[in-house]
Structures are given as C-alpha cells and as structure tokens.
Protein backbone atom coordinates (compact mmCIF):
# COMPACT_ATOMS: atom_id res chain seq x y z
CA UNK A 1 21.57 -15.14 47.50
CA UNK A 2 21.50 -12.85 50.10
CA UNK A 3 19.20 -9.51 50.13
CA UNK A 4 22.33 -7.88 48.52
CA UNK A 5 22.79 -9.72 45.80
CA UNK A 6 19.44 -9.90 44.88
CA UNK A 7 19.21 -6.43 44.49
CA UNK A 8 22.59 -6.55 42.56
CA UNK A 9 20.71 -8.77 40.09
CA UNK A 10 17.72 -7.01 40.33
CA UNK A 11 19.47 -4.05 39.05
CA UNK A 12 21.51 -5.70 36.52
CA UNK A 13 18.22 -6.67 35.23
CA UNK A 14 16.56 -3.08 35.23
CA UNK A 15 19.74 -2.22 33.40
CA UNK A 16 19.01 -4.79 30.80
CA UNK A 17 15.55 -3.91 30.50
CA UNK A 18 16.17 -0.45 29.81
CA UNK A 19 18.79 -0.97 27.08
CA UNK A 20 16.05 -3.24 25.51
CA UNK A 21 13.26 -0.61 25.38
CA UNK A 22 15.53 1.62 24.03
CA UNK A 23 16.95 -0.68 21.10
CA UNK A 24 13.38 -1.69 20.26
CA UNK A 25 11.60 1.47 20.43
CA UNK A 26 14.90 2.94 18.09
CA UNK A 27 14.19 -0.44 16.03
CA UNK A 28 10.52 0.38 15.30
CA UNK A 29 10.78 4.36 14.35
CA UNK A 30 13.33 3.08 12.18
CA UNK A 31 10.79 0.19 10.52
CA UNK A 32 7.83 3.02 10.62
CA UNK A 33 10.52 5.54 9.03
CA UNK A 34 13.98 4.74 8.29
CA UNK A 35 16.37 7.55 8.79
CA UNK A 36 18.55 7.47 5.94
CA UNK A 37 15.39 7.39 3.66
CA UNK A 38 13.46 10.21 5.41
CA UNK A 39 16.84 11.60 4.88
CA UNK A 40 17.12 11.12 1.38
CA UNK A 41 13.17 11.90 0.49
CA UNK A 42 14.21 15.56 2.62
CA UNK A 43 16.84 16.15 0.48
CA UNK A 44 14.87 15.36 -2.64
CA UNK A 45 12.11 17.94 -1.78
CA UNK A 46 15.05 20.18 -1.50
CA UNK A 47 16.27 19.90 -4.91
CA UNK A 48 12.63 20.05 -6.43
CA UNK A 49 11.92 22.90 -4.52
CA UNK A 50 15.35 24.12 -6.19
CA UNK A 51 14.46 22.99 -9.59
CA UNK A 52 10.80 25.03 -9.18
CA UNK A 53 12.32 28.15 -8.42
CA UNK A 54 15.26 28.05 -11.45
CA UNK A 55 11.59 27.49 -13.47
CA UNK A 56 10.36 30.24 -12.16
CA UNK A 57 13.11 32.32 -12.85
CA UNK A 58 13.46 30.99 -16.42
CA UNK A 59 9.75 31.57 -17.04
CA UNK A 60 10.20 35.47 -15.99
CA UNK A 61 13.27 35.58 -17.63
CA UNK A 62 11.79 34.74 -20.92
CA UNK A 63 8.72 36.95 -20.74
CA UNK A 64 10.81 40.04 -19.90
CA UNK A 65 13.35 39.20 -23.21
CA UNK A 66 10.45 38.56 -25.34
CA UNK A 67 8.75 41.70 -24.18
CA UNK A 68 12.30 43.48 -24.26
CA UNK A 69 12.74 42.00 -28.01
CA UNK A 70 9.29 43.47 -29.47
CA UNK A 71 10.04 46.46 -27.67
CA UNK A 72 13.96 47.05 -29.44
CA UNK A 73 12.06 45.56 -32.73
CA UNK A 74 9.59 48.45 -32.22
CA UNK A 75 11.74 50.90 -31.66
CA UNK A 76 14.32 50.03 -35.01
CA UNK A 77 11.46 49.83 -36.89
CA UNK A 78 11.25 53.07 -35.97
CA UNK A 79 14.38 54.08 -36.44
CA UNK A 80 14.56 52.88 -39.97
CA UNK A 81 10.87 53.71 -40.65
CA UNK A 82 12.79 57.80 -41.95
CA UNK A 83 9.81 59.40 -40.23
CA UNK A 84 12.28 60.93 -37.96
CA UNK A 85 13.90 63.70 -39.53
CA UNK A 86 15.12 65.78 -36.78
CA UNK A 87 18.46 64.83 -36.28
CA UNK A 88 18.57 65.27 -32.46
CA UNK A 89 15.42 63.15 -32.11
CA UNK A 90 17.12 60.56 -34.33
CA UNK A 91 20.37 60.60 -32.09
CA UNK A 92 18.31 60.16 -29.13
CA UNK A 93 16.56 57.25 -30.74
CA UNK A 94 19.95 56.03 -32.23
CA UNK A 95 21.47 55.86 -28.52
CA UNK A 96 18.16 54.11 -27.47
CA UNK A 97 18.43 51.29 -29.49
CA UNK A 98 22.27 50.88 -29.13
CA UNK A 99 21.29 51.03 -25.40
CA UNK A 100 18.33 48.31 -25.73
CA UNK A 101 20.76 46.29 -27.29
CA UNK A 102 23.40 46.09 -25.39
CA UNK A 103 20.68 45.13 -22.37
CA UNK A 104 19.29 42.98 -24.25
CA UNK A 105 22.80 40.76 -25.25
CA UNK A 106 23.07 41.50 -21.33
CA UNK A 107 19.69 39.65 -20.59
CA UNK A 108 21.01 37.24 -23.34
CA UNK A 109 24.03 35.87 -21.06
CA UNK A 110 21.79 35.62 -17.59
CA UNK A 111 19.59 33.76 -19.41
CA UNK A 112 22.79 31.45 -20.89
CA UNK A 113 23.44 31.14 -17.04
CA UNK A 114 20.32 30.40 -16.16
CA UNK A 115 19.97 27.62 -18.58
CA UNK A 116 23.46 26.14 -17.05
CA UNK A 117 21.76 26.89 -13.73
CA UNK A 118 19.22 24.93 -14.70
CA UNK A 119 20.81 21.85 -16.14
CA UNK A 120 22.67 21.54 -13.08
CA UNK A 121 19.72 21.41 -10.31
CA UNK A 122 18.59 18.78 -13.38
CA UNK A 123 21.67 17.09 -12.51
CA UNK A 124 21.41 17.34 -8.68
CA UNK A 125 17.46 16.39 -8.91
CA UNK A 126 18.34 13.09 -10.68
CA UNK A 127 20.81 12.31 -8.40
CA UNK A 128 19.15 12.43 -5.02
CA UNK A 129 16.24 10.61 -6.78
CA UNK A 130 18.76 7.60 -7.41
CA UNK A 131 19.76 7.77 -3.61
CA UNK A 132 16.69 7.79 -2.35
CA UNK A 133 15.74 4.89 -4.94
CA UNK A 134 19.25 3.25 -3.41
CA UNK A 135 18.04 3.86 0.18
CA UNK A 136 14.66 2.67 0.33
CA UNK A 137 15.89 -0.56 -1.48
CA UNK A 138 18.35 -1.16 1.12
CA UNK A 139 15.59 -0.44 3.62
CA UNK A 140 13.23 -3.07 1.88
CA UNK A 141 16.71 -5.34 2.09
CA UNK A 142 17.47 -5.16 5.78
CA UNK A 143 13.58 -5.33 6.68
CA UNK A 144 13.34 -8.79 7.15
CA UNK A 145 16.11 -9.00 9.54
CA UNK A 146 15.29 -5.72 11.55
CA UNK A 147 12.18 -7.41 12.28
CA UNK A 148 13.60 -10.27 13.22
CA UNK A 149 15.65 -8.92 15.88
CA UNK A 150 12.87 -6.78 16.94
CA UNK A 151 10.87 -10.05 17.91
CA UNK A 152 14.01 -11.44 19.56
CA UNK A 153 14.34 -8.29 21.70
CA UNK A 154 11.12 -8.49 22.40
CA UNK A 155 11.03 -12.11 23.61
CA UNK A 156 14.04 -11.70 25.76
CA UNK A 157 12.23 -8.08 27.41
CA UNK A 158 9.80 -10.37 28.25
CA UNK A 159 11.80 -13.19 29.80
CA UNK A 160 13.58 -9.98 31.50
CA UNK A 161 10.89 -8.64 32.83
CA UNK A 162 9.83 -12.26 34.50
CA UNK A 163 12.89 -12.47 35.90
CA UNK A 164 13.31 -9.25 37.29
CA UNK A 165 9.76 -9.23 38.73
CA UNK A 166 10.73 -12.97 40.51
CA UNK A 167 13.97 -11.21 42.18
CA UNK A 168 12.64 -8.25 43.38
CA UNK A 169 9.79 -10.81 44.94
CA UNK A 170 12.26 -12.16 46.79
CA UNK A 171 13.55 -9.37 48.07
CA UNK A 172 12.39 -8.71 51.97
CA UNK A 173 9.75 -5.63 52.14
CA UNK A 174 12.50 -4.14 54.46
CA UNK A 175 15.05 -4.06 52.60
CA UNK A 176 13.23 -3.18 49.26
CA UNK A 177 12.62 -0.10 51.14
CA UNK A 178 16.24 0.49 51.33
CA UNK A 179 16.42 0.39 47.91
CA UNK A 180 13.94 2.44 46.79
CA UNK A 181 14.97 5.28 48.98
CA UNK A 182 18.59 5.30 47.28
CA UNK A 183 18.63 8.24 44.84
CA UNK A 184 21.98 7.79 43.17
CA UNK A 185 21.96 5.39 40.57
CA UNK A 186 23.37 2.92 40.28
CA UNK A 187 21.47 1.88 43.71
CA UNK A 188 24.42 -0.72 44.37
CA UNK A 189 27.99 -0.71 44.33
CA UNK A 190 30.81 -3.76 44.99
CA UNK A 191 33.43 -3.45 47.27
CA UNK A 192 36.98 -3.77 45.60
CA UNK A 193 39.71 -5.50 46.75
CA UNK A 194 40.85 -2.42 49.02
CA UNK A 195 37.68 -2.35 50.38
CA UNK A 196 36.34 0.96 48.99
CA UNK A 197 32.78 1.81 47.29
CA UNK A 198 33.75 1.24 43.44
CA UNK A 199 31.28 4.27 42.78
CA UNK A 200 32.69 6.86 44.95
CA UNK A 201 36.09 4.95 46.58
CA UNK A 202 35.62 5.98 50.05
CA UNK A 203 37.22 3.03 52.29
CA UNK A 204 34.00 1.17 53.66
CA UNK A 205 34.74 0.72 57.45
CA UNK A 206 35.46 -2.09 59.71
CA UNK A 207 32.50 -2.86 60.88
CA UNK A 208 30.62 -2.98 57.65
CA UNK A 209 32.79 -5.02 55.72
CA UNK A 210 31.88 -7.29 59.07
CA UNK A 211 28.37 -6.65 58.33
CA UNK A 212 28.63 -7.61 54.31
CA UNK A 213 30.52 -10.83 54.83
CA UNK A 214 27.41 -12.11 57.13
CA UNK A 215 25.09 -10.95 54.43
CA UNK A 216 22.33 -10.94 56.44
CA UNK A 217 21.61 -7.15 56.51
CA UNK A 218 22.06 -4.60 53.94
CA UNK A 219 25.32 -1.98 54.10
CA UNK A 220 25.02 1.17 52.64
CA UNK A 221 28.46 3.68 51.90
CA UNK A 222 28.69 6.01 54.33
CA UNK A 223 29.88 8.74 51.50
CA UNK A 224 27.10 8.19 48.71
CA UNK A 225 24.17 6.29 50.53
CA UNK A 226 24.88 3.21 48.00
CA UNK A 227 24.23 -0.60 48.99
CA UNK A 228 27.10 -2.11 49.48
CA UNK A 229 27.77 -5.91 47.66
CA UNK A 230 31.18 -7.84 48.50
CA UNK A 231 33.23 -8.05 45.63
C-alpha cells in the first residue's frame, strides 16, 4: 500500500478503536450500575419518601382530631353539665359546639382522604419495589453475557491497537507529518468517480488525480486540506 492508503487504514482503525472504548467503557458503568436499576431503586426512594410524608401527615392529622375530640367532649360536657344558666352564655356555647362539630366531621373526611391517600402511595410503593425486584433480576440475567462481550471487545481493542500501531509504523515520518497537521476529521477522503473530494465535492484537479494514480506522494484537496485516496 502506498502512504495513502496506509493512512486510510490507519484511520479506519482509529475509527474502530474509538467506537470500542466507547462500547466498553458504556459496557462497564452499566456492569458497575445498570441504568434501568439505578432507575428503578430512584424511583423507589421516591415513593418511600412519598409514603413518609402521607405518615407524617396522618400522624398530625390524628393528634389534632384527638386533641379536637377531648376538646368538643369538654366543651358538651359543659354544655350539659346545667351550670350555665344564662341563656346568652348558653347560646354562645350552643353555637360553639355545633361549630366544633361540624369541624370536626370536616377533619373527619380529610382524614377519610388521607387514609385513601395513603393506601394508594401503599399501592405505588409495592409496585416500584416489584420493578426494581424485576430489573435487577434481569440485570443478574444478562450479566454473564455483558461480560462476555466486554472481554471480546476488549480482545479485539487490543488486536486493534497492534494493528493500528504496525500501520502508522509504516507510514514515512514525512508524510505522517502531513497527517497530523490535518485538522478536519476525517483526515482522508476518496475520490469518487467524478473525481471530487467525497467530504467537501470540490473537483480535485488534473494534476493531482496525476499525482494519486502514481501513489507515490500524498494529495491533499485544495478546498478542505484533506488527503486525498483514489477511489
């Protein structure tokens, strides 16, 4: 091959490499923490944390009623007790228990809604417990063969990497100058069949398709700075 095409393959090679580190570094995050279990175990803390506060609320909810009920029990006590005699007073107090009441059925029906509340984030809890239980035992399935692939890629990164250090070896120090001064990437492009640079399409000229069918120097687009490989 000429200088060329061994950066062509070099390339093609740095390409492969890359896609590689990227599917085994995505492959071991995933073994260290698989995302549809972190995502599962996140959405369980969610509905505890959801289930801890309609506790809460329950908790307070009962206090205040039970305080509210001695305080109405108190107060028709009271009422009944026929210490009052005035009858203003005892109108006053009359309307104050009749008002207690009528809170208190009030408090009576959040607390109904509460409970329903309640037994629903029960309902939600248990099911994102089952999911996660669902995930992490497809997780624990798929391990095996995750793993496997993950040595594959592994073995073929480092058959890669041999390969792509031999090429580039072979490249001439000139013209691996060349290439490392090309910022656009892809560094190479092939000429198509109207002889234009397949990355940009500007027609290559005369003279360098001359130049690329001897092969023995590098040709570089005159539009994008490219090196130039006969198709």
């Amino acid at each position: 091959m000429n200088p060329a095409q061994l950066l062509l393959r070099y390339q093609a090679l740095a390409d492969r490499e890359s896609r590689l580190r990227e599917s085994i570094e995505i492959s071991e995050q995933r073994l260290a923490s698989d995302p549809t279990v972190a995502e599962k175990e996140e959405a369980l803390a969610g509905a505890q944390q959801a289930r801890e506060a309609v506790a809460v609320r329950l908790r307070d909810s009962d206090r205040e009623r039970e305080a509210h009920r001695s305080r109405l029990r108190t107060r028709e006590r009271e009422l009944m007790s026929g210490r009052i005699r005035n009858p203003t007073e005892l109108m006053q107090m009359s309307n104050e228990v009749a008002h207690m009441k009528a809170a208190f059925a009030e408090e009576e029906d959040a607390e109904l809604a509460l409970m329903e509340e309640a037994e629903s984030v029960d309902q939600a809890l248990k099911a994102a417990q089952e999911e996660l239980d669902a995930a992490r035992r497809e997780a624990a399935a798929n391990e095996p063969a995750l793993r496997s692939e993950l040595e594959e890629w592994r073995g073929e990164l480092a058959d890669v990497e041999a390969e792509k250090s031999s090429v580039w070896e072979q490249v001439p120090a000139r013209e691996q100058a060349v290439f490392q001064r090309v910022r656009v990437r892809p560094a190479i492009a092939a000429v198509n069949a109207n002889n234009q640079c397949s990355a940009c399409r500007v027609t290559v000229t005369s003279s360098g398709m001359q130049a690329l069918r001897k092969g023995d120097v590098l040709v570089q687009c005159e539009n994008c700075g490219r090196i130039l490989v006969a198709g």
